[in-house]
C-alpha atoms as a PDB file:
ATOM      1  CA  UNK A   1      -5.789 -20.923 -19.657  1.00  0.00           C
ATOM      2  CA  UNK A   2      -7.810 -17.801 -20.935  1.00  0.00           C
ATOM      3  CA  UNK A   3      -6.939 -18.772 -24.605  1.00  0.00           C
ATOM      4  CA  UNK A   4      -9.120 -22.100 -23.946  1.00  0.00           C
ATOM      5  CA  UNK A   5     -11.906 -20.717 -23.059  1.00  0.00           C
ATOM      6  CA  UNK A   6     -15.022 -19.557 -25.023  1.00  0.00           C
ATOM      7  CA  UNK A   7     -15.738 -16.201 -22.978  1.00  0.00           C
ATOM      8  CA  UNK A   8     -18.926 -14.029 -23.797  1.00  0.00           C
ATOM      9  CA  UNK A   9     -18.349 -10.072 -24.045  1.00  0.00           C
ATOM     10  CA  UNK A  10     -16.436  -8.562 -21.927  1.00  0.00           C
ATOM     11  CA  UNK A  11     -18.594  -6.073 -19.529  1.00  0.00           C
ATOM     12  CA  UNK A  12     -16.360  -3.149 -17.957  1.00  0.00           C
ATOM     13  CA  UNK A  13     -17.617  -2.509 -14.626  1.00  0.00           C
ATOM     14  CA  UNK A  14     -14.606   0.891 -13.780  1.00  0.00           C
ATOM     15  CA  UNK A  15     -11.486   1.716 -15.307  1.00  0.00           C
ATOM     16  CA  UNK A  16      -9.390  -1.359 -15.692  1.00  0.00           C
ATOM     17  CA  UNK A  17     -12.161  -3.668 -14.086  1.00  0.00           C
ATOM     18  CA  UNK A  18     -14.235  -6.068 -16.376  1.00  0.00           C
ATOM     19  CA  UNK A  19     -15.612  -9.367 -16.407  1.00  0.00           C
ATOM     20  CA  UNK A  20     -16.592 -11.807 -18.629  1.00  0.00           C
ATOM     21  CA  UNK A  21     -18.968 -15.333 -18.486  1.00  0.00           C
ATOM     22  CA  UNK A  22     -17.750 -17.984 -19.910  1.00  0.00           C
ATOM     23  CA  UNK A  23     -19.800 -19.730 -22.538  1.00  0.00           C
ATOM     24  CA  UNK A  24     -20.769 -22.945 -21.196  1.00  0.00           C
ATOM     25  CA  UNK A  25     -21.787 -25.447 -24.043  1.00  0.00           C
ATOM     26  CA  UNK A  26     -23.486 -27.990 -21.179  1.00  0.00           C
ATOM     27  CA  UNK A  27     -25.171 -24.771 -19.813  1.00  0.00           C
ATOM     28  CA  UNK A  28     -25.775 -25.137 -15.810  1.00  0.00           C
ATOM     29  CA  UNK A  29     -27.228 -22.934 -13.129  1.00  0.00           C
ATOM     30  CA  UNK A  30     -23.643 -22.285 -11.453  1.00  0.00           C
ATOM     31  CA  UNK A  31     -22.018 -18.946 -12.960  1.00  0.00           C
ATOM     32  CA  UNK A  32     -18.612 -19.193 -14.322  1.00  0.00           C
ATOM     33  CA  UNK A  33     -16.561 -16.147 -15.319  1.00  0.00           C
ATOM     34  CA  UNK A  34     -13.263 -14.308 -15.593  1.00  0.00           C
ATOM     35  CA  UNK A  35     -12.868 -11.049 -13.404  1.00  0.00           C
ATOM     36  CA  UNK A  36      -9.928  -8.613 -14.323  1.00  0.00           C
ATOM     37  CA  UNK A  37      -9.254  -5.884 -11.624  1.00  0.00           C
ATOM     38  CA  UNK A  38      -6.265  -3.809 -11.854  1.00  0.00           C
ATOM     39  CA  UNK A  39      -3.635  -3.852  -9.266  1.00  0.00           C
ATOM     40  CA  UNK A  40      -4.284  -1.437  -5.911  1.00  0.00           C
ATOM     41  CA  UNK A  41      -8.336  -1.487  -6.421  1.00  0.00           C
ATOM     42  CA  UNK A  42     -10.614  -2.952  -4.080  1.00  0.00           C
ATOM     43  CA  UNK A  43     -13.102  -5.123  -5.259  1.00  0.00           C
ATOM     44  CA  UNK A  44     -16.786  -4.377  -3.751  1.00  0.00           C
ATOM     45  CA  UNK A  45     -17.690  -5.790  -0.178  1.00  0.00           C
ATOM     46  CA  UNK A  46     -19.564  -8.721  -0.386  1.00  0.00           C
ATOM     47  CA  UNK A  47     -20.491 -12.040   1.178  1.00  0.00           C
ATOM     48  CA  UNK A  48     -22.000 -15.334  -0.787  1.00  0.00           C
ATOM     49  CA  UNK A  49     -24.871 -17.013  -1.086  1.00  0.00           C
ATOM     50  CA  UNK A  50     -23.599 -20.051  -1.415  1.00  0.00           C
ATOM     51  CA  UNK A  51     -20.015 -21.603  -2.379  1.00  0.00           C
ATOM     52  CA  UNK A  52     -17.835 -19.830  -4.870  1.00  0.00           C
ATOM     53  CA  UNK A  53     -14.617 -21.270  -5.931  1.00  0.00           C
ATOM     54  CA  UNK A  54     -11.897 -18.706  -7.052  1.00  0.00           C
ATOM     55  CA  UNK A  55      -8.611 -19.670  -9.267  1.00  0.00           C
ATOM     56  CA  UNK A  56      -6.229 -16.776  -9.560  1.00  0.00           C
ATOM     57  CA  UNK A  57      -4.877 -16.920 -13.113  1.00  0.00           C
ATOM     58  CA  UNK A  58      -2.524 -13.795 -12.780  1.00  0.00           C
ATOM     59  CA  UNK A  59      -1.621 -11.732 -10.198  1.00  0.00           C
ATOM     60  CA  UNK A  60      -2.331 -12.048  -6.319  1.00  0.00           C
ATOM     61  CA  UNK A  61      -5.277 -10.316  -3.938  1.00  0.00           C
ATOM     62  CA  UNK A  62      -5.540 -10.523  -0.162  1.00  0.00           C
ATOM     63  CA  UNK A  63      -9.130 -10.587   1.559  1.00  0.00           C
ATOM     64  CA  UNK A  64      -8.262 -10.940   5.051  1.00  0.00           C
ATOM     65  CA  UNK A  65      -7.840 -14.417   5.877  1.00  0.00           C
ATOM     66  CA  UNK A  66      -4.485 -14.533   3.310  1.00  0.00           C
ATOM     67  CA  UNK A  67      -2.769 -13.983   0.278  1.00  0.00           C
ATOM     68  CA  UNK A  68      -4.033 -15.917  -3.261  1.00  0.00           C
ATOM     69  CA  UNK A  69      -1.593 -15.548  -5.880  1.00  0.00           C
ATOM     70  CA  UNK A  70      -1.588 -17.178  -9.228  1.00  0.00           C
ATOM     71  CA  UNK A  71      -2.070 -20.977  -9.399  1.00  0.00           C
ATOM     72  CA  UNK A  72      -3.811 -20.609  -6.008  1.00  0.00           C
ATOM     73  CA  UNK A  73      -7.664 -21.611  -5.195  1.00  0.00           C
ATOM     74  CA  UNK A  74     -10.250 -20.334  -2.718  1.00  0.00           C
ATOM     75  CA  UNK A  75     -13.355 -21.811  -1.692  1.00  0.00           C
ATOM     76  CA  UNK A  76     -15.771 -19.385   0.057  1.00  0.00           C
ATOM     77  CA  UNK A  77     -19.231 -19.977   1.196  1.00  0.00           C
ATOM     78  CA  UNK A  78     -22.039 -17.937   3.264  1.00  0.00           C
ATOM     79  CA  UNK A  79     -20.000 -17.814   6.098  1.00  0.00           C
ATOM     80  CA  UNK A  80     -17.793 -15.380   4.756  1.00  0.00           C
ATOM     81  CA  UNK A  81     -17.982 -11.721   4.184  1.00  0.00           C
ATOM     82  CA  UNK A  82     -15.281  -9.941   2.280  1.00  0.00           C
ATOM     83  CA  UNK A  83     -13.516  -6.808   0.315  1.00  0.00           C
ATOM     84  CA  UNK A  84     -10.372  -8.537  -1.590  1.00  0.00           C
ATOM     85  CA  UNK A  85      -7.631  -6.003  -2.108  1.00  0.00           C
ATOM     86  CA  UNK A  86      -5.556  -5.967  -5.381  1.00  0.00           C
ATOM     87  CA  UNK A  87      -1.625  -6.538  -4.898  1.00  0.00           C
ATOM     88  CA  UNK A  88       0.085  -3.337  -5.693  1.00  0.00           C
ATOM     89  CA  UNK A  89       2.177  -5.120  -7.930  1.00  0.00           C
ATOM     90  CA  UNK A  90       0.336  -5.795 -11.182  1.00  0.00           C
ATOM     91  CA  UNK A  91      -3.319  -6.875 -12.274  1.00  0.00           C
ATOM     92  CA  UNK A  92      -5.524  -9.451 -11.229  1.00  0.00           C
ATOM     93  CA  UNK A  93      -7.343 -12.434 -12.972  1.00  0.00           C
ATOM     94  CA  UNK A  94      -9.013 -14.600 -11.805  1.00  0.00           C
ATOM     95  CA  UNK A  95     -11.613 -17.709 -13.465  1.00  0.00           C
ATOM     96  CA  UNK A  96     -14.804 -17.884 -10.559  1.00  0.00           C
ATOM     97  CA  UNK A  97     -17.267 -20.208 -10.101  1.00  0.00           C
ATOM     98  CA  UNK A  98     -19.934 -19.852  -8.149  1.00  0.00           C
ATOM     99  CA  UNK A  99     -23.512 -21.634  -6.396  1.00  0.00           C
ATOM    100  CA  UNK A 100     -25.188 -18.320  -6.123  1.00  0.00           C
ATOM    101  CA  UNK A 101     -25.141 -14.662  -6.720  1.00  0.00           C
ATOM    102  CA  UNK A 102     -23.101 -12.380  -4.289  1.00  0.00           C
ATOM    103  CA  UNK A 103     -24.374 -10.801  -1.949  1.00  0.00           C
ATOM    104  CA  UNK A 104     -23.259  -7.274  -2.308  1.00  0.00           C
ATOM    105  CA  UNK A 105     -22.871  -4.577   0.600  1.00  0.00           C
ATOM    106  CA  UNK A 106     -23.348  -1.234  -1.209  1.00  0.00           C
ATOM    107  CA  UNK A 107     -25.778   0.113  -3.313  1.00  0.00           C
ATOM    108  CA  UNK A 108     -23.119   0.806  -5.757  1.00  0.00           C
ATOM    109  CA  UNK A 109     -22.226  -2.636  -5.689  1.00  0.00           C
ATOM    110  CA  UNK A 110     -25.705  -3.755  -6.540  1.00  0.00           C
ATOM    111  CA  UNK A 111     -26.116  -2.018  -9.115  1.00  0.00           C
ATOM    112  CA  UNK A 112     -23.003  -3.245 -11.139  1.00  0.00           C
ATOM    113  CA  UNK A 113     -24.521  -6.587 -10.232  1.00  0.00           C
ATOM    114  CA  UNK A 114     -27.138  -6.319 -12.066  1.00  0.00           C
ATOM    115  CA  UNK A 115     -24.973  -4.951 -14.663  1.00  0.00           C
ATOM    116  CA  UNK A 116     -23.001  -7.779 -14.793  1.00  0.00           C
ATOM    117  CA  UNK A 117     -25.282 -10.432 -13.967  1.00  0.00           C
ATOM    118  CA  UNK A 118     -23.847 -12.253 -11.514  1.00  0.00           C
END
């Protein structure tokens, strides 16, 4: 599924860890983007905003309230506040979509918001 879409540059956010948006032709306010984190990491603690709809391409990540491995989808929303753990057993990729910008816990994860723009 990566091979069909038109991503823009990939920004790397740590070792291993990048993400890229995907070029939208119809354009939109929603962001849309591929996030690669390698397997054991963390991602940063965050909630939402509003709704953000995860597809895990490759590999598998458990946020405490279950397991998404590839082929599997998870809708989040406001309600929800997070820190999704890497599987120990290879990379993860996954194609996000989401209403609003996170809302991140750390000042360390702010700042690589900004960086990334999302």
């Amino acid at each position: 599924i990566l091979s069909s879409l038109k991503l823009n540059r990939r920004r790397w956010l740590a070792p291993g860890v990048w993400m890229a948006p995907v070029d939208l032709q119809a354009g939109g306010d929603d962001l849309v983007y591929v996030l690669r984190v390698p397997a054991g990491a963390r991602t940063f603690s965050h909630g939402h905003s509003g709704r953000e709809f995860t597809t895990v391409l490759k590999g598998s990540y458990d946020d405490g309230t279950g397991v998404f491995a590839a082929g599997d989808f998870q809708e989040t929303d406001a309600a929800l506040d997070h820190q999704p753990v890497i599987s120990d057993d290879g990379d993860c990729i996954c194609l996000i979509v989401s209403e609003a910008p996170m809302k991140m816990h750390s000042r360390l994860g702010r700042l690589a918001q900004l960086y990334m723009n999302v």
